[in-house]
N, C-alpha and C. Protein backbone atom coordinates (compact mmCIF):
# COMPACT_ATOMS: atom_id res chain seq x y z
N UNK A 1 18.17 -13.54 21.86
CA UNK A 1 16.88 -13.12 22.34
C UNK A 1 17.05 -11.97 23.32
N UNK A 2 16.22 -11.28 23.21
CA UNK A 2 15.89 -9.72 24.23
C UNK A 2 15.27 -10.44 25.49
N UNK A 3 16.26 -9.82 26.38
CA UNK A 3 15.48 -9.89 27.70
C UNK A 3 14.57 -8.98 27.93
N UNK A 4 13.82 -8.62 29.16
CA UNK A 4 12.98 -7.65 29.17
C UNK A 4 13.94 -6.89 30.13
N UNK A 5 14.90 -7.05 30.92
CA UNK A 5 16.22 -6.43 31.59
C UNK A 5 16.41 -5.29 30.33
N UNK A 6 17.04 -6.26 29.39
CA UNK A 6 17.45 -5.44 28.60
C UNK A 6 17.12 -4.63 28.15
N UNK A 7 15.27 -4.23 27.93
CA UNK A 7 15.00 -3.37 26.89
C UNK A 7 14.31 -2.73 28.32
N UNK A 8 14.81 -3.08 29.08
CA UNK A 8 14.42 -1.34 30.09
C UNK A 8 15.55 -1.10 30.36
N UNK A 9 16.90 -1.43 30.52
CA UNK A 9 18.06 -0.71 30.37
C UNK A 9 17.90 0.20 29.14
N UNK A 10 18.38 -0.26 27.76
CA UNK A 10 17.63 0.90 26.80
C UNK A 10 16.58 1.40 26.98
N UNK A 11 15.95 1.45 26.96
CA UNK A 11 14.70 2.36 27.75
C UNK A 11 15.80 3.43 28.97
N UNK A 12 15.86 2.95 29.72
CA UNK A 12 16.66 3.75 30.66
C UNK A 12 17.74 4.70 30.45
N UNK A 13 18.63 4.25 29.18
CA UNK A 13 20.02 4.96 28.73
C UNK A 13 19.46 6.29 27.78
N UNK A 14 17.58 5.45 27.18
CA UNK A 14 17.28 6.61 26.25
C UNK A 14 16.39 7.98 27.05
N UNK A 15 16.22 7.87 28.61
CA UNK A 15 15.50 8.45 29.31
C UNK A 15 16.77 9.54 29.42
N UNK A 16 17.84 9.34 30.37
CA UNK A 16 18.70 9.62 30.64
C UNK A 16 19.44 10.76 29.28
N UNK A 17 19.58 9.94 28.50
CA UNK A 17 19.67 10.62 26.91
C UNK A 17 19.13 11.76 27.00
N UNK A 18 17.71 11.93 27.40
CA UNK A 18 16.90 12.97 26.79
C UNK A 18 16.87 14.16 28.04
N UNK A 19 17.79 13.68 29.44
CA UNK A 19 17.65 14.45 30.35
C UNK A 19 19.04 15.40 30.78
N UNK A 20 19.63 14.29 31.28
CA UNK A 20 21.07 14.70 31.38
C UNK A 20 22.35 14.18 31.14
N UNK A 21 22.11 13.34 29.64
CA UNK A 21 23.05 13.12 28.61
C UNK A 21 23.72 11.92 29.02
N UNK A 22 24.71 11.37 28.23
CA UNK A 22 25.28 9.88 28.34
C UNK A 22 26.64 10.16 28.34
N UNK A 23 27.31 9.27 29.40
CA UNK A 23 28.80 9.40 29.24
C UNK A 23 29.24 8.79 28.20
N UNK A 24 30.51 8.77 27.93
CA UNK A 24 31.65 7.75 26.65
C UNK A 24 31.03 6.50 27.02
N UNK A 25 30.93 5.82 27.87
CA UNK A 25 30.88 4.22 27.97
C UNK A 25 28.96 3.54 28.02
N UNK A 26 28.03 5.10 28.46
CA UNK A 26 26.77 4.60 28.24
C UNK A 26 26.94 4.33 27.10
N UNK A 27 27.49 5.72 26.14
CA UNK A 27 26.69 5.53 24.56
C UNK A 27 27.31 4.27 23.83
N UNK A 28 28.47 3.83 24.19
CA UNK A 28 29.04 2.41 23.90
C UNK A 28 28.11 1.29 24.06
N UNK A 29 27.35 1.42 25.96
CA UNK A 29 26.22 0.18 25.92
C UNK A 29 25.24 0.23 25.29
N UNK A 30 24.89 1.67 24.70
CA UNK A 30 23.73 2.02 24.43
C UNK A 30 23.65 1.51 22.79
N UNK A 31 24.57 1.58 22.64
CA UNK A 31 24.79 1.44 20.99
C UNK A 31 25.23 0.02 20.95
N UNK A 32 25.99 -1.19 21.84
CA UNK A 32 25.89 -2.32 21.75
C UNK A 32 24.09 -2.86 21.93
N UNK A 33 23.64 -2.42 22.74
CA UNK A 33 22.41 -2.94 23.45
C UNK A 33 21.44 -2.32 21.85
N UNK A 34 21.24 -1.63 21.33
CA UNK A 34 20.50 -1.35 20.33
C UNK A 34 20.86 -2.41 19.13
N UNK A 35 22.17 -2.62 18.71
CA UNK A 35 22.61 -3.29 17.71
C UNK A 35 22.37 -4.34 18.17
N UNK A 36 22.27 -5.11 19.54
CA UNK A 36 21.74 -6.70 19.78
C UNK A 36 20.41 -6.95 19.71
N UNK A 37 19.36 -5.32 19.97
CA UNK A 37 18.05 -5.80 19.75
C UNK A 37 17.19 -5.49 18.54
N UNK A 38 18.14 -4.86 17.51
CA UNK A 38 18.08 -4.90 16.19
C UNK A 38 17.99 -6.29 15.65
N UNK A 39 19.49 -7.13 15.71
CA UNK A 39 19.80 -8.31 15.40
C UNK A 39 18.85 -9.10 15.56
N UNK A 40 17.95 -9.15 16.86
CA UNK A 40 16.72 -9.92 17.58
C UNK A 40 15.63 -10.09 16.63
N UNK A 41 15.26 -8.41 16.38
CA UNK A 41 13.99 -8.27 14.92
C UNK A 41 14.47 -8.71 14.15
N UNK A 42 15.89 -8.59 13.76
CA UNK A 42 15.81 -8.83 12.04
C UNK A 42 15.50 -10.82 12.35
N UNK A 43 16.43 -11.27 12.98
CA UNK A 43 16.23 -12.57 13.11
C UNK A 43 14.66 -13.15 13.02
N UNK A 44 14.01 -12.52 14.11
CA UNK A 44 12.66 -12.73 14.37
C UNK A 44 11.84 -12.93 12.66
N UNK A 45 12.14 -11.60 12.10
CA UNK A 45 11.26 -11.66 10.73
C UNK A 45 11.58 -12.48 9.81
N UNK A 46 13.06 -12.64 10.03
CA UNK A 46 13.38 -13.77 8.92
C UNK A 46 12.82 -14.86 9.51
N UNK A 47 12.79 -15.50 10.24
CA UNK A 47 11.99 -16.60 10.36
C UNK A 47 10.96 -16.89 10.26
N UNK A 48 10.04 -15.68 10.95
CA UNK A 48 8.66 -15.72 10.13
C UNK A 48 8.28 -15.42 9.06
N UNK A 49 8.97 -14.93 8.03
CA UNK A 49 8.97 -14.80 6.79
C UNK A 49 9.29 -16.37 6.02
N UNK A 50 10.65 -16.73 6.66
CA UNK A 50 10.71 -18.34 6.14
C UNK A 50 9.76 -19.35 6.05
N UNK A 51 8.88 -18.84 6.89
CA UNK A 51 7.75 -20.25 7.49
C UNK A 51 6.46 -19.58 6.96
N UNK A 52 6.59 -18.80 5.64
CA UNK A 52 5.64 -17.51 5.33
C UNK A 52 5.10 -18.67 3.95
N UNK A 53 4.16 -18.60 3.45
CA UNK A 53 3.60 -19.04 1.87
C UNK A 53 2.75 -18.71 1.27
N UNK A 54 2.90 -18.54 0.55
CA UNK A 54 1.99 -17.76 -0.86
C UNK A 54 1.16 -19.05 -1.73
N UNK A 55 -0.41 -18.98 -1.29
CA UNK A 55 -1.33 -19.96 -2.13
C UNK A 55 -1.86 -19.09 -3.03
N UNK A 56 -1.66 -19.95 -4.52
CA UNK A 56 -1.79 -19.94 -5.83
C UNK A 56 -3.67 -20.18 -5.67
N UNK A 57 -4.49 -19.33 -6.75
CA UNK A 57 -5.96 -19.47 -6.81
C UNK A 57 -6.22 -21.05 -7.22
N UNK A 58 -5.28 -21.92 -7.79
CA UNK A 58 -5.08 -23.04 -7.79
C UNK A 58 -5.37 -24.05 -6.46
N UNK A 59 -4.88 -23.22 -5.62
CA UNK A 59 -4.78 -23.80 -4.11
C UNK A 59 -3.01 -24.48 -4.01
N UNK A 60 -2.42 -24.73 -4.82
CA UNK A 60 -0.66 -24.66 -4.40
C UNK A 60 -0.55 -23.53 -3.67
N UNK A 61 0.77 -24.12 -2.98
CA UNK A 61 1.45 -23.31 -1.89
C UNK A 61 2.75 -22.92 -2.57
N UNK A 62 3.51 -21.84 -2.63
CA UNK A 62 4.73 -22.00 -2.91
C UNK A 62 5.42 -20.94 -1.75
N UNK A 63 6.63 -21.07 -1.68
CA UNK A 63 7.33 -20.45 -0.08
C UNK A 63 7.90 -19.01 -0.76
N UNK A 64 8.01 -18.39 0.02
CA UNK A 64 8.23 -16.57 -0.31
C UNK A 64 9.98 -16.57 -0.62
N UNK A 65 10.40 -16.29 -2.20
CA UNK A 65 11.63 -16.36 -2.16
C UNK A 65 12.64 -15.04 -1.91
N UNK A 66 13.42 -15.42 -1.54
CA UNK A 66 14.52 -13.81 -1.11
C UNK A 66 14.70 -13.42 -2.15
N UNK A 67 14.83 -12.28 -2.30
CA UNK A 67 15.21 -10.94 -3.61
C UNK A 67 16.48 -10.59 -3.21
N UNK A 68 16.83 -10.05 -4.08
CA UNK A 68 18.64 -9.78 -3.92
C UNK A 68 18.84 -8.35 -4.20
């Protein structure tokens, strides 16, 4: 889970970014801290996608299957 720390540090590394640039070890946090709050969404959607269902004009329910 994303803290809200966290996404004003990014926020902060991407301010900085746009002003007067990132050392070797920001763009390291910057690029860990993006890839953990990536991970966060994707997680997030898969779950609400899991708990997602599709009713048939029938009125059945059937659950949304993964595509490959």
């Amino acid at each position: 889970m994303i803290t809200q720390e966290t996404l004003d540090r990014i926020n902060e590394l991407a301010r900085k970014a746009k002003t007067t640039g990132l050392t070797l070890e920001e763009l390291a946090e910057r690029d860990t801290l993006r890839r953990a709050y990536l991970d966060a969404v994707k997680a997030s959607l898969t779950a609400q996608l899991d708990n997602t269902y599709i009713v048939a004009p029938d009125g059945s329910k059937r659950r949304l299957s993964q595509k490959d």
